[in-house]
Protein backbone atom coordinates (compact mmCIF):
# COMPACT_ATOMS: atom_id res chain seq x y z
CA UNK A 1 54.72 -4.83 -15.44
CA UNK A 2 57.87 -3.27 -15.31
CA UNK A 3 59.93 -6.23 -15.44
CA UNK A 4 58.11 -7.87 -18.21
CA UNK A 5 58.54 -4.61 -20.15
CA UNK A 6 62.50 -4.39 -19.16
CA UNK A 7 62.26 -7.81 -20.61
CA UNK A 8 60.73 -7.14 -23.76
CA UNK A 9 62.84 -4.24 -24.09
CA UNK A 10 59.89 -1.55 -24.60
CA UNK A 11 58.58 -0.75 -21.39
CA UNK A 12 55.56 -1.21 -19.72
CA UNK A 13 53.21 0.16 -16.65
CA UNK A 14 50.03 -0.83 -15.28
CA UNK A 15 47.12 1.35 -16.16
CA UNK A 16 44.71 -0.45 -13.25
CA UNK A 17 45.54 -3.27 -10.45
CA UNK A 18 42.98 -5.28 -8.58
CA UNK A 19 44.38 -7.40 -5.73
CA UNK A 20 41.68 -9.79 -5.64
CA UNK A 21 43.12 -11.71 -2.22
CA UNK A 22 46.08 -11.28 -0.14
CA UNK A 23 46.93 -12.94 3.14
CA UNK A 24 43.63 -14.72 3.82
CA UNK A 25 41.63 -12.38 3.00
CA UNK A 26 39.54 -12.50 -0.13
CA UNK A 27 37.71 -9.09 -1.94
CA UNK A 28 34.23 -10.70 -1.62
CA UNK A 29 34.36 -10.13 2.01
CA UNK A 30 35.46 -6.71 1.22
CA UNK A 31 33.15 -3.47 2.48
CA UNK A 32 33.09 -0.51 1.02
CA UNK A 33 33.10 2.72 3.55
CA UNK A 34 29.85 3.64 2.79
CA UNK A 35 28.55 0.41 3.16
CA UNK A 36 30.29 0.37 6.62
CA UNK A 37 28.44 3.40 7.74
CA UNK A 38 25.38 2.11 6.30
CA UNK A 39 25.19 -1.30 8.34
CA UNK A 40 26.50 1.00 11.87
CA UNK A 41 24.00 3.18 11.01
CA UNK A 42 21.12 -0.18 11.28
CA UNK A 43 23.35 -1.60 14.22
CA UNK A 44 24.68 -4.26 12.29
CA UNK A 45 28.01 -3.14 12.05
CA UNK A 46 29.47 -6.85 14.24
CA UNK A 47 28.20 -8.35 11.32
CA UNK A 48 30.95 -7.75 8.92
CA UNK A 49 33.92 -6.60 11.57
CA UNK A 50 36.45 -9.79 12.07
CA UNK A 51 38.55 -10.52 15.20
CA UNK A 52 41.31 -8.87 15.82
CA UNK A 53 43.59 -11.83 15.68
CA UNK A 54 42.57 -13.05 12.52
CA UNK A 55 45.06 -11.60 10.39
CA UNK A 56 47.80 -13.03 12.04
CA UNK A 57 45.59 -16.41 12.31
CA UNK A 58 48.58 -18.03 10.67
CA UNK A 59 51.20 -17.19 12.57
CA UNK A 60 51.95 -19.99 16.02
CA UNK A 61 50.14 -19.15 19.14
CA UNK A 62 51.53 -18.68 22.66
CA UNK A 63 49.03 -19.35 25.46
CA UNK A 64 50.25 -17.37 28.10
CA UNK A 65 49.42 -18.11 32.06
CA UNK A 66 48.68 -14.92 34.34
CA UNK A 67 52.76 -14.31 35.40
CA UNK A 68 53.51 -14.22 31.50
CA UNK A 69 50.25 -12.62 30.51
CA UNK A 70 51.19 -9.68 33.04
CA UNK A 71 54.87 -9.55 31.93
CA UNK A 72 54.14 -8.57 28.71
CA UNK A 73 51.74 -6.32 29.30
CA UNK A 74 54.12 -4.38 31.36
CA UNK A 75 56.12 -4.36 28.14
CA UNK A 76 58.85 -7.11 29.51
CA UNK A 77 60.07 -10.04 26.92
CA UNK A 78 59.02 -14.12 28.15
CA UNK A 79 60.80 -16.78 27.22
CA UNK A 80 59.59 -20.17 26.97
CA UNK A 81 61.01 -23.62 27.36
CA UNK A 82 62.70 -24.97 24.87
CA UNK A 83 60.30 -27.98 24.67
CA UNK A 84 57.44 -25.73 24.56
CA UNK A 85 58.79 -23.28 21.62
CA UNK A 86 58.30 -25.10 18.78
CA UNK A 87 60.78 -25.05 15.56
CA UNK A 88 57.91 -23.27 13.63
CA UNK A 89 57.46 -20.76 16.17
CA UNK A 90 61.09 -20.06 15.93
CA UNK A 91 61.06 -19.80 12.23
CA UNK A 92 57.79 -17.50 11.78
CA UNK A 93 59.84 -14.95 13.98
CA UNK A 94 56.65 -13.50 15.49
CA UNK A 95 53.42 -15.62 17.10
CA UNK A 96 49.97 -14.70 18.57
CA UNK A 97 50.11 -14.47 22.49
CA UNK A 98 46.57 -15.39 23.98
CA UNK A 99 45.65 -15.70 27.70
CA UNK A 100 44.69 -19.09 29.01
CA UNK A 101 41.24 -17.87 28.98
CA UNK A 102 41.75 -17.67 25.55
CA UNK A 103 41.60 -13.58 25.21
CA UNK A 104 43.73 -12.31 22.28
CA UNK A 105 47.13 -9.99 23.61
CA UNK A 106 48.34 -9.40 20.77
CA UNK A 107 51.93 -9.78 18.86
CA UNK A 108 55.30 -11.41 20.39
CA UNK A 109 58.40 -10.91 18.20
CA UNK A 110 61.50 -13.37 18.42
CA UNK A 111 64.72 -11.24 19.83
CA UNK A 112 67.53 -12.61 18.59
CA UNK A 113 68.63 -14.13 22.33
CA UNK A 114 65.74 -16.12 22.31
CA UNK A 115 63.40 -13.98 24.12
CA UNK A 116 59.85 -12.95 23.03
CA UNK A 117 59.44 -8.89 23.20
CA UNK A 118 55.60 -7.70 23.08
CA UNK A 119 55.67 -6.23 19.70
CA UNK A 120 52.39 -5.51 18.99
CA UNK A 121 49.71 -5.16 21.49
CA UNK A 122 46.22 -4.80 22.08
CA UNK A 123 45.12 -2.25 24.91
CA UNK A 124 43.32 -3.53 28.28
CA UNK A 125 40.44 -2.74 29.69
């Protein structure tokens, strides 16, 4: 609004804003909090919750064996082959590190030496 009223030469500001979608994620799947503490309140909260992983669901993946898996747990950067990092991984500049199992880690960020640091991690149980 502000540049189109810089451009017009009167100025201009929004009064309301609606995002109605934004990074996958669309308002109709949108819950209000009461209507969270409704459906926990019935037990039907895992209904409506989404995995953790799915807002970075576009983002590469890393599938990580049990030497890696631990390494970045303990907070220490992996690097992978070059045959195995792909150019898109290298572009996005951050991917989604899974276990072989298949258990979400969380987020790896690309250092600029070509190392992966754990940016971005889920706690373990």
């Amino acid at each position: 609004a502000h540049d189109l009223g810089q451009a017009l030469g009167c100025g201009a500001h929004l009064s309301a804003l609606v995002r109605t979608s934004t990074g996958g994620f669309g308002i109709a799947d949108a819950r209000t909090p009461d209507a969270l503490i409704a459906l926990a309140a019935e037990g039907r909260i895992e209904d409506v919750l989404l995995a953790c992983d799915r807002a970075v669901e576009r983002r590469p993946a890393a599938i990580l064996g049990a030497e890696r898996t631990l390494d970045i747990r303990d907070g220490r950067d992996v690097r992978f082959d070059p045959d195995v990092a792909s150019e898109r991984s290298r572009e996005a500049a951050v991917c989604r590190a899974y276990t072989v199992s298949g258990d979400f880690l969380g987020v790896l960020q690309l250092q600029p030496d070509g190392d992966w640091h754990p940016h971005k991690m889920l706690p373990t149980g």
